[in-house]
Protein backbone atom coordinates (compact mmCIF):
# COMPACT_ATOMS: atom_id res chain seq x y z
CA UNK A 1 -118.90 389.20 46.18
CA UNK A 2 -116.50 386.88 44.38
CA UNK A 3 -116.71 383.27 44.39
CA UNK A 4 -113.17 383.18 46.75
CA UNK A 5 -114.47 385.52 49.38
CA UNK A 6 -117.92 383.38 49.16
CA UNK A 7 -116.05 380.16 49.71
CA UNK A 8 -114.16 381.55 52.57
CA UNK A 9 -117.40 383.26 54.64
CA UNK A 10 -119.49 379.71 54.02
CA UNK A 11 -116.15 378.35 55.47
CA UNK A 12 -116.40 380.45 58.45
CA UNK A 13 -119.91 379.77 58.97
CA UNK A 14 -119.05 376.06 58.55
CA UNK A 15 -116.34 376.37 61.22
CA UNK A 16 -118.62 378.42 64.01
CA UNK A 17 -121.26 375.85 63.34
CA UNK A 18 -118.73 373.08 64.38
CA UNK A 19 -117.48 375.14 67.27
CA UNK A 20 -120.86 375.64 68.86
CA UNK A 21 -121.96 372.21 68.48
CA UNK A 22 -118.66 370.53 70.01
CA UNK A 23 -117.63 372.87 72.33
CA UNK A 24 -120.04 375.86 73.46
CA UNK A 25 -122.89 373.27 73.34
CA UNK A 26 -122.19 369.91 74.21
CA UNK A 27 -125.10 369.73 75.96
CA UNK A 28 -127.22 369.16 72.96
CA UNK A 29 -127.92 365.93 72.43
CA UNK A 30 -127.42 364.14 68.80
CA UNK A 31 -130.94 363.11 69.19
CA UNK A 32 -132.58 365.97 70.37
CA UNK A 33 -131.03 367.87 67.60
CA UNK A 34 -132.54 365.10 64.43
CA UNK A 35 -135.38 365.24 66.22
CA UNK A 36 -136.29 368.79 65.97
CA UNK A 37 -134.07 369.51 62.60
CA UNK A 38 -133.64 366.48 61.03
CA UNK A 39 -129.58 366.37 61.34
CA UNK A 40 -127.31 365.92 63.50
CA UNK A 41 -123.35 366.21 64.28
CA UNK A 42 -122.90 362.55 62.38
CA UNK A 43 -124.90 364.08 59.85
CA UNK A 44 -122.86 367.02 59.44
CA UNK A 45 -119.78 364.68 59.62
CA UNK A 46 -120.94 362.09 56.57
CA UNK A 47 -121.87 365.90 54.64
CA UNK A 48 -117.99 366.56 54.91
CA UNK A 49 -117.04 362.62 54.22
CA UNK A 50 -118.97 363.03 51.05
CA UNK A 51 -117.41 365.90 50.41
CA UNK A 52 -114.52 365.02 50.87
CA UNK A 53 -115.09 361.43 48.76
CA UNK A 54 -116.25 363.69 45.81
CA UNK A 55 -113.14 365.74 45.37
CA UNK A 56 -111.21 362.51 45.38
CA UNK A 57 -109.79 362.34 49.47
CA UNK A 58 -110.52 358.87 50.64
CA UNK A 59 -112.47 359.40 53.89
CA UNK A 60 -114.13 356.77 56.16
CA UNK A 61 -117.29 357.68 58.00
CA UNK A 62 -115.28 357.25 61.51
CA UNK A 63 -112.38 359.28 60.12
CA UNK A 64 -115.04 362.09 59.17
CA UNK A 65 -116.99 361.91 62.56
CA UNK A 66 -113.13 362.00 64.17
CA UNK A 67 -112.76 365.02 61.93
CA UNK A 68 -115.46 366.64 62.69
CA UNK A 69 -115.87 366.16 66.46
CA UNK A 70 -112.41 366.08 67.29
CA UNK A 71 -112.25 362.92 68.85
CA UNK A 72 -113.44 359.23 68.04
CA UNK A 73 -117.19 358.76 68.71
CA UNK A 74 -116.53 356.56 71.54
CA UNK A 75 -114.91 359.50 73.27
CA UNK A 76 -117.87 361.42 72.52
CA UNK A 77 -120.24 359.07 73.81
CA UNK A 78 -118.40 358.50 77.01
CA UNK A 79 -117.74 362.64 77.54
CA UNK A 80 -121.19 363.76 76.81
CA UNK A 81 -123.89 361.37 75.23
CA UNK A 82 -126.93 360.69 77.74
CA UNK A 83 -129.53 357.60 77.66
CA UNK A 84 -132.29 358.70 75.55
CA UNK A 85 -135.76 357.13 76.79
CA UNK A 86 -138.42 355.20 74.63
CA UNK A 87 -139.92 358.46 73.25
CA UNK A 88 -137.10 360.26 72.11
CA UNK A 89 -136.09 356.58 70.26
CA UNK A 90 -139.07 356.65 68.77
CA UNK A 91 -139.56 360.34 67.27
CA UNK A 92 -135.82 359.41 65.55
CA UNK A 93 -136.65 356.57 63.83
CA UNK A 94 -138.92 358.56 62.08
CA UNK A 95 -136.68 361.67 61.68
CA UNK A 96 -134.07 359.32 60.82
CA UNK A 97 -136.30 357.60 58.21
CA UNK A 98 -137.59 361.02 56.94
CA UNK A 99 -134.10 363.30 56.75
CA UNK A 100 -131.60 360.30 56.48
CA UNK A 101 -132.70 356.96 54.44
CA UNK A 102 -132.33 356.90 51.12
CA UNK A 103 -135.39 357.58 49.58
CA UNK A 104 -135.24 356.16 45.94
């Protein structure tokens, strides 16, 4: 396989990974998701910021997440984000602390 056609099927995969996440399963919930994997949609939206930020394209973290979920967070959070209870809080902080702090 050449290095075009590989850039264009991790592409793809990129893009059906965004589509299931924001629109065939909006159900999923951020937290549930860095829970039990250790990212999340913002995750995969500061991945493209940085991205993005390496190659040179100026890219705020909101403008990424509006990138990548198609809509400003607070839209998000009003459309489909549900309270998460004392025990899911807790289990993030440490997936949060484990996947997403820097470490060094």
């Amino acid at each position: 396989m050449d290095d075009q056609t590989k850039l264009e099927i991790e592409a793809a995969a990129f893009r059906a990974l965004q589509k299931h996440l924001m629109q065939d399963r909006t159900d999923v919930q951020n937290i549930d998701m860095m829970n039990l994997a250790g990212f999340c949609r913002n995750c995969l939206a500061r991945w493209y910021q940085e991205a993005a930020n390496e190659r040179g394209v100026e890219m705020s973290k909101d403008d990424a997440r509006e990138a990548y979920y198609g809509m400003t967070m607070t839209e998000w959070k009003t459309n489909y984000q549900t309270d998460a209870g004392p025990e899911k809080q807790a289990k993030f902080d440490v997936a949060f602390k484990e996947n997403v702090t820097d470490k060094s």
